[in-house]
Protein backbone atom coordinates (compact mmCIF):
# COMPACT_ATOMS: atom_id res chain seq x y z
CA UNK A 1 0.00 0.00 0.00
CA UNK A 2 1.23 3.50 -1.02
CA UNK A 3 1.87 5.97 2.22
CA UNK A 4 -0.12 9.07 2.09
CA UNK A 5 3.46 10.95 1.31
CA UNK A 6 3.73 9.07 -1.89
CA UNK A 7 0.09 9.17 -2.76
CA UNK A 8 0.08 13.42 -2.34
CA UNK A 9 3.44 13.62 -4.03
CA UNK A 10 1.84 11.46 -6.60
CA UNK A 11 -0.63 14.27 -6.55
CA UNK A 12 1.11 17.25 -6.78
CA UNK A 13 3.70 16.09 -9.46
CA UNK A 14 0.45 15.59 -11.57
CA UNK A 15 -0.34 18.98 -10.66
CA UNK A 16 2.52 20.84 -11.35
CA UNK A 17 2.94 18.78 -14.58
CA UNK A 18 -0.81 19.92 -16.23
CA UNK A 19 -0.17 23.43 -15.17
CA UNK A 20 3.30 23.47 -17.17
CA UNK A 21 4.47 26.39 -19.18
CA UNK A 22 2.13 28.66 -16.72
CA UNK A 23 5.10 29.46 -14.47
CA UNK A 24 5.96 28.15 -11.29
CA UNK A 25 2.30 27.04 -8.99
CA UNK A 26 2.56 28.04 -5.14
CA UNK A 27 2.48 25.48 -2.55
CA UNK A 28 -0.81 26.64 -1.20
CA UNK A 29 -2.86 26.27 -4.81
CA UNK A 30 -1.49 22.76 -5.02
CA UNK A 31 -1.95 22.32 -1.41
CA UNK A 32 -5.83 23.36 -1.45
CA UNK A 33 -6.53 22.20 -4.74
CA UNK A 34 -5.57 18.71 -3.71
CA UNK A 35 -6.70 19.26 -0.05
CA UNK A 36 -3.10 18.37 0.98
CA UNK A 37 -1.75 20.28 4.11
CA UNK A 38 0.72 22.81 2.99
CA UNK A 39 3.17 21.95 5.83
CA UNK A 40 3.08 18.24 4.63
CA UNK A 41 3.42 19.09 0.92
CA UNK A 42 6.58 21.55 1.60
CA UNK A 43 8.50 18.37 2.69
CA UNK A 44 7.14 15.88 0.09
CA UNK A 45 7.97 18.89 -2.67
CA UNK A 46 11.10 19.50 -0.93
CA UNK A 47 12.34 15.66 -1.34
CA UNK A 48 11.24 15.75 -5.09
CA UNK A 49 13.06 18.91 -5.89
CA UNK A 50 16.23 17.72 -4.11
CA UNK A 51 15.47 14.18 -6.61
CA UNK A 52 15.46 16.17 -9.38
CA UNK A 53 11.65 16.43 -10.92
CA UNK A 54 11.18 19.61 -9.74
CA UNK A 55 12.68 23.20 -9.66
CA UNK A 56 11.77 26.32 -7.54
CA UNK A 57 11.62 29.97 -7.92
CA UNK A 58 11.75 32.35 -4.08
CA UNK A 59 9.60 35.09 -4.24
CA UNK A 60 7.30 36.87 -6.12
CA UNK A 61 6.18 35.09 -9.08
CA UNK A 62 7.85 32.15 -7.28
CA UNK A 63 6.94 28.74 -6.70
CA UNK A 64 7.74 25.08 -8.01
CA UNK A 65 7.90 23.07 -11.38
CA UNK A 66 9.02 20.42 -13.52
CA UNK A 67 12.47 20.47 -14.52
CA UNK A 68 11.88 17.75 -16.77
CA UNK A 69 9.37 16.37 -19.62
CA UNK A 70 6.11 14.90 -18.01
CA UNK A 71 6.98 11.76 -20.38
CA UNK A 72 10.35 11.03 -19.05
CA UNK A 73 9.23 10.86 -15.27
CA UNK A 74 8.92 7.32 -14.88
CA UNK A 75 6.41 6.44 -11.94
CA UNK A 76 8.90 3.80 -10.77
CA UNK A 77 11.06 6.84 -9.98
CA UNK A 78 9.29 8.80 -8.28
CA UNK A 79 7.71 6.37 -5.86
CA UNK A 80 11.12 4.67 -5.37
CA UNK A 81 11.71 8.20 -4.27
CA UNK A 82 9.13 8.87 -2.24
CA UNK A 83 8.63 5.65 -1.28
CA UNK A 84 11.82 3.49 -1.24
CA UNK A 85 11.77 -0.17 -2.22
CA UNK A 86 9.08 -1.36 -4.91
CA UNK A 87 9.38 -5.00 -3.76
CA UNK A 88 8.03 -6.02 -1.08
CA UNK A 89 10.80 -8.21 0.47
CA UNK A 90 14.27 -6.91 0.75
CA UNK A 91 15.50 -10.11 -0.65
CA UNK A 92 13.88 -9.79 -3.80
CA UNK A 93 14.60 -5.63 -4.15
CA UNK A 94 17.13 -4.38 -6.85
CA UNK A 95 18.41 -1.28 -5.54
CA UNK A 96 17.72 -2.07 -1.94
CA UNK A 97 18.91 -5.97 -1.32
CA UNK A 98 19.09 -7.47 1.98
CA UNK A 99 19.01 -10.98 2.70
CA UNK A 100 15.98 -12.05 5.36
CA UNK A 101 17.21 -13.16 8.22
CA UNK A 102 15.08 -15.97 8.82
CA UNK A 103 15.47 -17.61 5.49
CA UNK A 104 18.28 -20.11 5.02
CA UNK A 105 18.15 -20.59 1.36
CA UNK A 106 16.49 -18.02 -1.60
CA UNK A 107 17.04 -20.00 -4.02
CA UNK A 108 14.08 -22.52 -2.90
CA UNK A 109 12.32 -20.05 -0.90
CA UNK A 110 8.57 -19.73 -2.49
CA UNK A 111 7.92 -16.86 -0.70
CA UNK A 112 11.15 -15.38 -2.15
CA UNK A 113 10.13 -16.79 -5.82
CA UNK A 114 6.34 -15.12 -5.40
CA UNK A 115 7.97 -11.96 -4.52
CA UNK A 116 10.15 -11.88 -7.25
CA UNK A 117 7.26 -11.91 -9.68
CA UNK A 118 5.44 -9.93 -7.93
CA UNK A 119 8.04 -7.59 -8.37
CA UNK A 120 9.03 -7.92 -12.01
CA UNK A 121 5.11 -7.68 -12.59
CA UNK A 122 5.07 -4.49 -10.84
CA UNK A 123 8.10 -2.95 -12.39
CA UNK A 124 6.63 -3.58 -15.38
CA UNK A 125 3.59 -1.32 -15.35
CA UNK A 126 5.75 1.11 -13.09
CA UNK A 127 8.48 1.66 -15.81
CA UNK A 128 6.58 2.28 -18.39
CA UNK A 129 3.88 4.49 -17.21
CA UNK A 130 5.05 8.13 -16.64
CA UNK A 131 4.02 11.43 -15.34
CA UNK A 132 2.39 11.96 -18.84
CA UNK A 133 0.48 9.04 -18.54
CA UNK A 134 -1.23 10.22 -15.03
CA UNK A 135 -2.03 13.44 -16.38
CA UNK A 136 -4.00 12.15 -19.56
């Protein structure tokens, strides 16, 4: 299940990305058109900035938005960001592998061979669906 922080940032990235070319959107119009509290959004908009999706302007005029192309923000990117690990087992993670402690052997693990394809399955739809895609 997605946290609410990847869920809003979800959100906002989507908003930001159909108001493009209209100049930077404040915080607070993102905040109450997606009835997101503004203190919460700063961080999660904060965290994607710092990732690279987004760029900000300080004061007037000022505000935040994409620094790249709706259609090369891959959703597997920014929920790894916001999110961390897409599998659901560290074993079975590719940028975030740790062995279980309480297994002996992966390689005849079910539970390790489930999550695996649950995994690839995932990726799938996740790497080829981008910010573009949400917004359309």
């Amino acid at each position: 299940m997605l946290s609410r922080k990847t869920k809003y940032g979800l959100k906002a990235l989507a908003y930001i990305a159909k108001h493009k070319g209209e100049g930077p959107v404040l915080i607070q119009q993102v905040a109450d058109a997606e009835n997101i509290s503004k203190k919460f959004l700063e961080s999660i908009l904060l965290q994607l900035r710092k990732a690279g999706f987004l760029g900000s302007k300080k004061g007037k005029g000022g505000g935040y938005y994409l620094i790249r192309e709706p259609e090369s923000i891959k959703m597997s990117g920014v929920i790894r960001v916001l999110e961390g690990p897409i599998a659901l087992l560290p074993c079975v993670s590719l940028n975030f592998y740790e062995r279980c402690d309480d297994c002996p052997d992966e390689d005849v693990c079910s539970l390790h061979t489930l999550m695996l394809e649950v995994r690839d399955r995932t990726l799938d739809v996740l790497d080829n669906r981008t910010l573009a895609d949400v917004i359309s």
